[in-house]
Structure formats: structure tokens, C-alpha cells
Protein backbone atom coordinates (compact mmCIF):
# COMPACT_ATOMS: atom_id res chain seq x y z
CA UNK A 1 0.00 0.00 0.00
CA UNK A 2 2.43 1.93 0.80
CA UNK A 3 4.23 1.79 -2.41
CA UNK A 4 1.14 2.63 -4.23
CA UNK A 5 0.79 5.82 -2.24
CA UNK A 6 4.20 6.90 -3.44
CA UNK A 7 3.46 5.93 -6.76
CA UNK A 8 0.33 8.42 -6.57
CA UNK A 9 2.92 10.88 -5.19
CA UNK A 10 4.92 10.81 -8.26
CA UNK A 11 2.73 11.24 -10.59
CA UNK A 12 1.10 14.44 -8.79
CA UNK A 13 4.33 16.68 -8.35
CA UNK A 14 3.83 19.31 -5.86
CA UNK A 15 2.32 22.52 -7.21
CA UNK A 16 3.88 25.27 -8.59
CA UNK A 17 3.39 28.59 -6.91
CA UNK A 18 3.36 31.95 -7.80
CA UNK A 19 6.67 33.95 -6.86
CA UNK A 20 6.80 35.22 -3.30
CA UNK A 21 5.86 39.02 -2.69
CA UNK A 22 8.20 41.37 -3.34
CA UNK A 23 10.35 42.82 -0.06
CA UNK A 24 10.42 46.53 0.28
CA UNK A 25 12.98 48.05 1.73
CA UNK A 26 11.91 49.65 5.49
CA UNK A 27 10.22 52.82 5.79
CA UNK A 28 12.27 55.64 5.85
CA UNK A 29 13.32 57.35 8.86
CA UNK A 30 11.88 61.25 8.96
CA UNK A 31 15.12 63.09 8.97
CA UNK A 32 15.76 65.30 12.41
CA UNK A 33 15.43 69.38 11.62
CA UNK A 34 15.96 70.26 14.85
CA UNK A 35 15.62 73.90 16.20
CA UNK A 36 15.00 74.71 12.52
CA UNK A 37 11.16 72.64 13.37
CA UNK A 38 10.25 76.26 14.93
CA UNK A 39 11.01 77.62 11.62
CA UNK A 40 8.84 77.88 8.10
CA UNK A 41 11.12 80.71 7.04
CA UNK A 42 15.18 80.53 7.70
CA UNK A 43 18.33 81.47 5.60
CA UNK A 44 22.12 81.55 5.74
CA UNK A 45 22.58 85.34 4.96
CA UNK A 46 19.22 87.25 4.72
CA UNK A 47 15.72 87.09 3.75
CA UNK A 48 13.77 89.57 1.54
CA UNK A 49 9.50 90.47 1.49
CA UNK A 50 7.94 92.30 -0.57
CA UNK A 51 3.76 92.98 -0.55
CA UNK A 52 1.87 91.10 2.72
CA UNK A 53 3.30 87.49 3.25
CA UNK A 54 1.41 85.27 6.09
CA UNK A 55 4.12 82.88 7.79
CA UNK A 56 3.41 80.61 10.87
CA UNK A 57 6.08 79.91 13.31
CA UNK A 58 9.80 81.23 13.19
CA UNK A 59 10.66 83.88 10.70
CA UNK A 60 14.48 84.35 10.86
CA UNK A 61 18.14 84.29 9.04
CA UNK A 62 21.70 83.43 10.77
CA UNK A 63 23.10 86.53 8.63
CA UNK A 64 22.37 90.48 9.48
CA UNK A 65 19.72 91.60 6.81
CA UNK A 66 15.79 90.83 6.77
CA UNK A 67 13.90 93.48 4.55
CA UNK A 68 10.35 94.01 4.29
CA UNK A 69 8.64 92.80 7.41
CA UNK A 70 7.55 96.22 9.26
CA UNK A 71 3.80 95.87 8.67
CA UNK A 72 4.11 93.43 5.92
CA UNK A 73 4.88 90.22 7.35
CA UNK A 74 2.29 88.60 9.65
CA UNK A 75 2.34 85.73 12.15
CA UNK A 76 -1.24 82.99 11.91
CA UNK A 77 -2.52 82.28 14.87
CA UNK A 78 -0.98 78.75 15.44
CA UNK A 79 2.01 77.59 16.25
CA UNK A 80 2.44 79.50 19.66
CA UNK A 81 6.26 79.83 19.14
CA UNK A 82 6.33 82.61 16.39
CA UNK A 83 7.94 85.63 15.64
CA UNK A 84 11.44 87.18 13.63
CA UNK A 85 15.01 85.67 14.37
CA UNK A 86 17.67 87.94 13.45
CA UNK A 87 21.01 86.60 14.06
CA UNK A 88 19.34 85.20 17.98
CA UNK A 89 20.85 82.38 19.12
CA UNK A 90 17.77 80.22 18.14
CA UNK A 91 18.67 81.35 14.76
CA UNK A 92 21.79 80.32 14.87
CA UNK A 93 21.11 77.03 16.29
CA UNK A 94 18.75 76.26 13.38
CA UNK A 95 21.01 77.05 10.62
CA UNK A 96 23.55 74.37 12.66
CA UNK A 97 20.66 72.41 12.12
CA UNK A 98 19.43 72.62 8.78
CA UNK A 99 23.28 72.08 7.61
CA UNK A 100 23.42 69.07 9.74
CA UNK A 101 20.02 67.83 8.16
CA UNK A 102 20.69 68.54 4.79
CA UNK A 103 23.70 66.72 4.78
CA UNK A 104 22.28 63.98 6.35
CA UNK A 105 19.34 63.58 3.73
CA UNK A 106 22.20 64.56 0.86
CA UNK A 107 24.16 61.40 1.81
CA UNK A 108 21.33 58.73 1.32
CA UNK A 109 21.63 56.22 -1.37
CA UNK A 110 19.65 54.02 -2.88
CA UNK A 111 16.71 55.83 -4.51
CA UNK A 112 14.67 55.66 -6.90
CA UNK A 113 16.34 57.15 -9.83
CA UNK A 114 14.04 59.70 -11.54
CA UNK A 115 15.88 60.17 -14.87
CA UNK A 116 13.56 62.89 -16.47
CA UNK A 117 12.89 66.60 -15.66
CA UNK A 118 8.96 66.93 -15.19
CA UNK A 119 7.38 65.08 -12.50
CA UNK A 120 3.73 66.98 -13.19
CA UNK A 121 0.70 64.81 -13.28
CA UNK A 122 2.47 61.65 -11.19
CA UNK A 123 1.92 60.10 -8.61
CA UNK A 124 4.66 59.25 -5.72
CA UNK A 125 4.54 57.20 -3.12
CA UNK A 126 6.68 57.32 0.76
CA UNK A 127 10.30 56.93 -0.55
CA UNK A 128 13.50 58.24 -1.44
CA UNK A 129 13.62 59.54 -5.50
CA UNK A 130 17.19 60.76 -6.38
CA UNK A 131 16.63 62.98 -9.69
CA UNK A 132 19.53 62.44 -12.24
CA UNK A 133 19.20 66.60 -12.62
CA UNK A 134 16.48 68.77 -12.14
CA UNK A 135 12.93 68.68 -11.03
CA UNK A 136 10.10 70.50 -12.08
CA UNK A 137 6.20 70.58 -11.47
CA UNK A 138 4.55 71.72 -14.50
CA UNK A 139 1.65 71.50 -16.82
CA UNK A 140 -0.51 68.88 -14.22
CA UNK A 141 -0.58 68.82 -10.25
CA UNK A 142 1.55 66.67 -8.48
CA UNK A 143 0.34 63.91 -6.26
CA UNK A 144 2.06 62.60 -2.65
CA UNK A 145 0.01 59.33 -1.46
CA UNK A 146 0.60 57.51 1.73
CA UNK A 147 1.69 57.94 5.38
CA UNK A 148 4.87 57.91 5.31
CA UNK A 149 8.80 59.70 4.44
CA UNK A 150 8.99 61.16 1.33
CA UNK A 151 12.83 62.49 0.08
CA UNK A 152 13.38 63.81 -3.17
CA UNK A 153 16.95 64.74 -3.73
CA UNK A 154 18.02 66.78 -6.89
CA UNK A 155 21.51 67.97 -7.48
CA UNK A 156 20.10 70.66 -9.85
CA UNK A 157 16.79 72.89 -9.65
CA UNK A 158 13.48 72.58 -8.14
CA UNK A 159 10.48 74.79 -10.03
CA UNK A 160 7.32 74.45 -9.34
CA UNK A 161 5.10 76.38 -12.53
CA UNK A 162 2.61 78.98 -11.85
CA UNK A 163 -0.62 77.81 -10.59
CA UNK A 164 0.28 73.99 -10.17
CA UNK A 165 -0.12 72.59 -6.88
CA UNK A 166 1.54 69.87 -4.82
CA UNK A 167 -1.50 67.85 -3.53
CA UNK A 168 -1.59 64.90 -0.34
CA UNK A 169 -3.71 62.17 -0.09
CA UNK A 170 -4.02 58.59 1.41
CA UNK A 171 -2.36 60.41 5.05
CA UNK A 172 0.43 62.24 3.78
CA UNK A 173 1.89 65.23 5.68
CA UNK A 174 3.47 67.80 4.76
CA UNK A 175 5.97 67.46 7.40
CA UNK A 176 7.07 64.15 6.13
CA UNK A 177 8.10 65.66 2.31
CA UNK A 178 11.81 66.59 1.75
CA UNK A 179 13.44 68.71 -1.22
CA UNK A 180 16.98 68.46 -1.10
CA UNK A 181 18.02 70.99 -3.91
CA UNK A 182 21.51 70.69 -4.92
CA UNK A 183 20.53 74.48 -6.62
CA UNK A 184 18.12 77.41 -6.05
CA UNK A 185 14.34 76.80 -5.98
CA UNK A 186 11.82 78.63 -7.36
CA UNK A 187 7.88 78.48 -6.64
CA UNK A 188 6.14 80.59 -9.83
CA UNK A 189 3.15 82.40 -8.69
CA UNK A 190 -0.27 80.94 -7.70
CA UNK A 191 1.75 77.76 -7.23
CA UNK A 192 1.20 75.01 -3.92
CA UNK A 193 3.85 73.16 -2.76
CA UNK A 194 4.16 70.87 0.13
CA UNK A 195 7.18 70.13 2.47
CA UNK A 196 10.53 71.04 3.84
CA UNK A 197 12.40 72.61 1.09
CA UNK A 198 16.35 72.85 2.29
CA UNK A 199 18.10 74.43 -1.01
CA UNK A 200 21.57 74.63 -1.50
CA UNK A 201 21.24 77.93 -3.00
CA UNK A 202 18.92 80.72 -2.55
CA UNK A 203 14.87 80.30 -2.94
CA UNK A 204 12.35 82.52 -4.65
CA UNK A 205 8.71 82.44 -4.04
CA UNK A 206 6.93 84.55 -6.37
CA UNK A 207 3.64 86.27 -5.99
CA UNK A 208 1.16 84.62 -4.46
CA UNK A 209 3.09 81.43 -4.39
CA UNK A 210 2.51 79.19 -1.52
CA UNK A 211 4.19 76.14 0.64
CA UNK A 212 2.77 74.12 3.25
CA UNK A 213 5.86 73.23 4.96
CA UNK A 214 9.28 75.26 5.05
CA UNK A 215 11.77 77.07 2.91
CA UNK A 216 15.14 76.79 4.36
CA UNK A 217 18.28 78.47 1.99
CA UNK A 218 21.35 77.39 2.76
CA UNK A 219 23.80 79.68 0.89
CA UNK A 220 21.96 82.51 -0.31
CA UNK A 221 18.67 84.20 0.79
CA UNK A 222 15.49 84.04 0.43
CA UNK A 223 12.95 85.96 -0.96
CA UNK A 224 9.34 86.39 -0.81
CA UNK A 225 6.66 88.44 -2.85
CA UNK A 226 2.85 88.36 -1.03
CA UNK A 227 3.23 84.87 0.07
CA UNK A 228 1.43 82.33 2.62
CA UNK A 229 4.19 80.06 4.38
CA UNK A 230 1.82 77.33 6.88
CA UNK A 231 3.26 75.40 9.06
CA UNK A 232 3.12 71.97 9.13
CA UNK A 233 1.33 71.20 11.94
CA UNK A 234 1.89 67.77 12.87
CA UNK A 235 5.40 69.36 13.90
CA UNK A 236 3.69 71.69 16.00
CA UNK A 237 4.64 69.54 19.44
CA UNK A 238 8.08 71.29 18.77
């Protein structure tokens, strides 16, 4: 009997299976801002306004020069901590900070490689996207989708085009989306963009332009025309 069992055996050969899920590489770990968390608004040298811009939280530069804020620039309601940094020692803790963060998120490898200029009308999902130059947002919206870590990392430019927006959905925050820009930014106006934006060079947000998140520039200053900087409040316990 027993024979005849095996016999059955062999002539039924064990199924074949589909291939085994693929395995995704951990979530990423939200990079550490520090000090700079008070901050939607911070640069190396100096920072520029012209027209009525709307910030929340910390409005400040590590250099000597911030223009335009005498009855132009004004503080929302929310977070509590608010107010202009001119060369205080919480402003020059946060640029310590934003150098040590953009480093950090400059030195991870292993992205995605995103090997063409316009990433309008896509879809992206919690990851890290290393552009092979630079990034732009034009001609469709830009989707973020899922709770989680987003880093993109360009060694060039970031522009977003006039009157295209940077939309969330599926639980992403704002406070979890990363632009490392190698270069200088530049929001065109009417435009929406969401996240921390840490640019090697300066960054220009034209009129009307606006970003949920911050705009942090590293080597050169930043400057604003009538715009609305919120803060991301899920960073708010800062």
C-alpha cells in the first residue's frame, strides 16, 4: 500500500506557486530638523518680502539683513512659538541644524532614480527619488500618497510652474516631504507646494506662491513676494 501511495505521489508533483511578494525596503526614517522645526522661514545670509506674506512659526536668518517685514509680514494664529530671528541664538542654532540635516538627507543612497525633468501629473509614493538633474512641477498637479517619508533629492533645480499645486492624499503630511536641492528653488506664482524645502542655494517664491511646509536656503537668501508660508502642523509639538 504503501508503495502505491508513493506511486500516486509521483505522478502528482507538488504545485507550482506563484513567486513570493516582493520585499520593500523599510520605511524611511523622517530626517531630524531640529531647532529649525520652529522655523517655516530661515536662511544663511538674509531674507527679503515684498507685498503682505502670512508665515506661521519662526521667521528668521543666521546673517544680518531681513527686509520688508515692518507691517508686511504677519504671524497665523498657530504655532504658539512665532515671531522674527535675526542673528538670535535660536537662529543660529537652526542654521547648525538645517546644515546638519541637509547633509544627512544629501548622503542617502539608494533611490529611486528619476531620470527625467517633469514630474507633473504623477503620482509618488513614501520613498527616497534621487533625480539624475532637475525637477520640475509643470503643466498637471503633483500627487504625494501615503503615510509615510517622502525624500526627493536633486543635485540641480526645483520649479514648481505657476498655478500647479503639490496635492496629499491617502495620510500624507506635509511634514514628512523633503526637497533636497543641490541648486536654487523657485515656486512661480499661484503655485502650492508641500514640504521642507532645504536648497543649497537661494529660494524665490513669487507672488502669491505658496508652501505648506518650510523654505530653508542654505547659501543665499530668500525671498518672498505676497506669500502664505503654513506650518506643518503635525510638527507643531516642537
Amino acid at each position: 500500500m504503501a508503495a502505491a501511495c508513493n506511486a500516486e505521489a509521483d505522478a502528482f508533483p507538488p504545485p507550482m506557486y506563484a513567486d513570493p511578494p516582493p520585499i520593500y525596503p523599510p520605511p524611511l526614517a523622517k530626517p531630524d530638523i531640529g531647532t529649525a522645526a520652529l522655523f517655516t522661514v530661515h536662511s544663511s545670509n538674509a531674507v527679503t518680502n515684498t507685498g503682505f506674506t502670512t508665515v506661521g512659526g519662526c521667521y528668521g536668518t543666521a546673517g544680518t539683513s531681513m527686509t520688508g517685514t515692518e507691517g508686511l509680514v504677519e504671524f497665523s494664529a498657530l504655532p504658539v512659538i512665532q515671531g522674527f530671528e535675526l542673528t538670535t541664538t535660536r537662529a543660529q542654532s537652526a542654521w547648525s541644524d538645517i546644515k546638519i540635516a541637509n547633509d544627512y538627507v544629501a548622503g542617502l543612497v539608494g533611490g529611486e532614480l528619476i531620470n527625467h525633468v517633469n514630474i507633473g501629473g504623477e503620482t509618488y509614493y513614501p520613498g527616497l527619488y534621487t533625480a539624475a538633474g532637475a525637477l520640475e512641477v509643470s503643466g498637471s498637479d503633483l500627487t504625494l500618497s501615503g503615510d509615510g517619508v517622502f525624500i526627493f533629492q536633486t543635485p540641480s533645480t526645483l520649479m514648481v510652474a505657476s498655478g500647479i499645486k503639490m496635492t496629499l492624499s491617502n495620510g500624507a503630511q506635509a511634514c514628512n516631504v523633503f526637497w533636497q536641492v543641490g541648486s536654487n528653488a523657485v515656486f512661480y506664482p499661484m503655485s502650492e507646494t508641500v514640504g521642507n524645502v532645504l536648497a543649497a542655494a537661494g529660494i524665490a517664491m513669487q507672488s502669491g506662491a505658496k508652501v505648506t511646509g518650510r523654505v530653508f536656503g542654505l547659501n543665499a537668501a530668500v525671498t518672498l513676494i505676497s506669500n502664505k508660508i503654513v506650518f506643518p502642523f503635525a510638527d507643531e509639538s516642537m
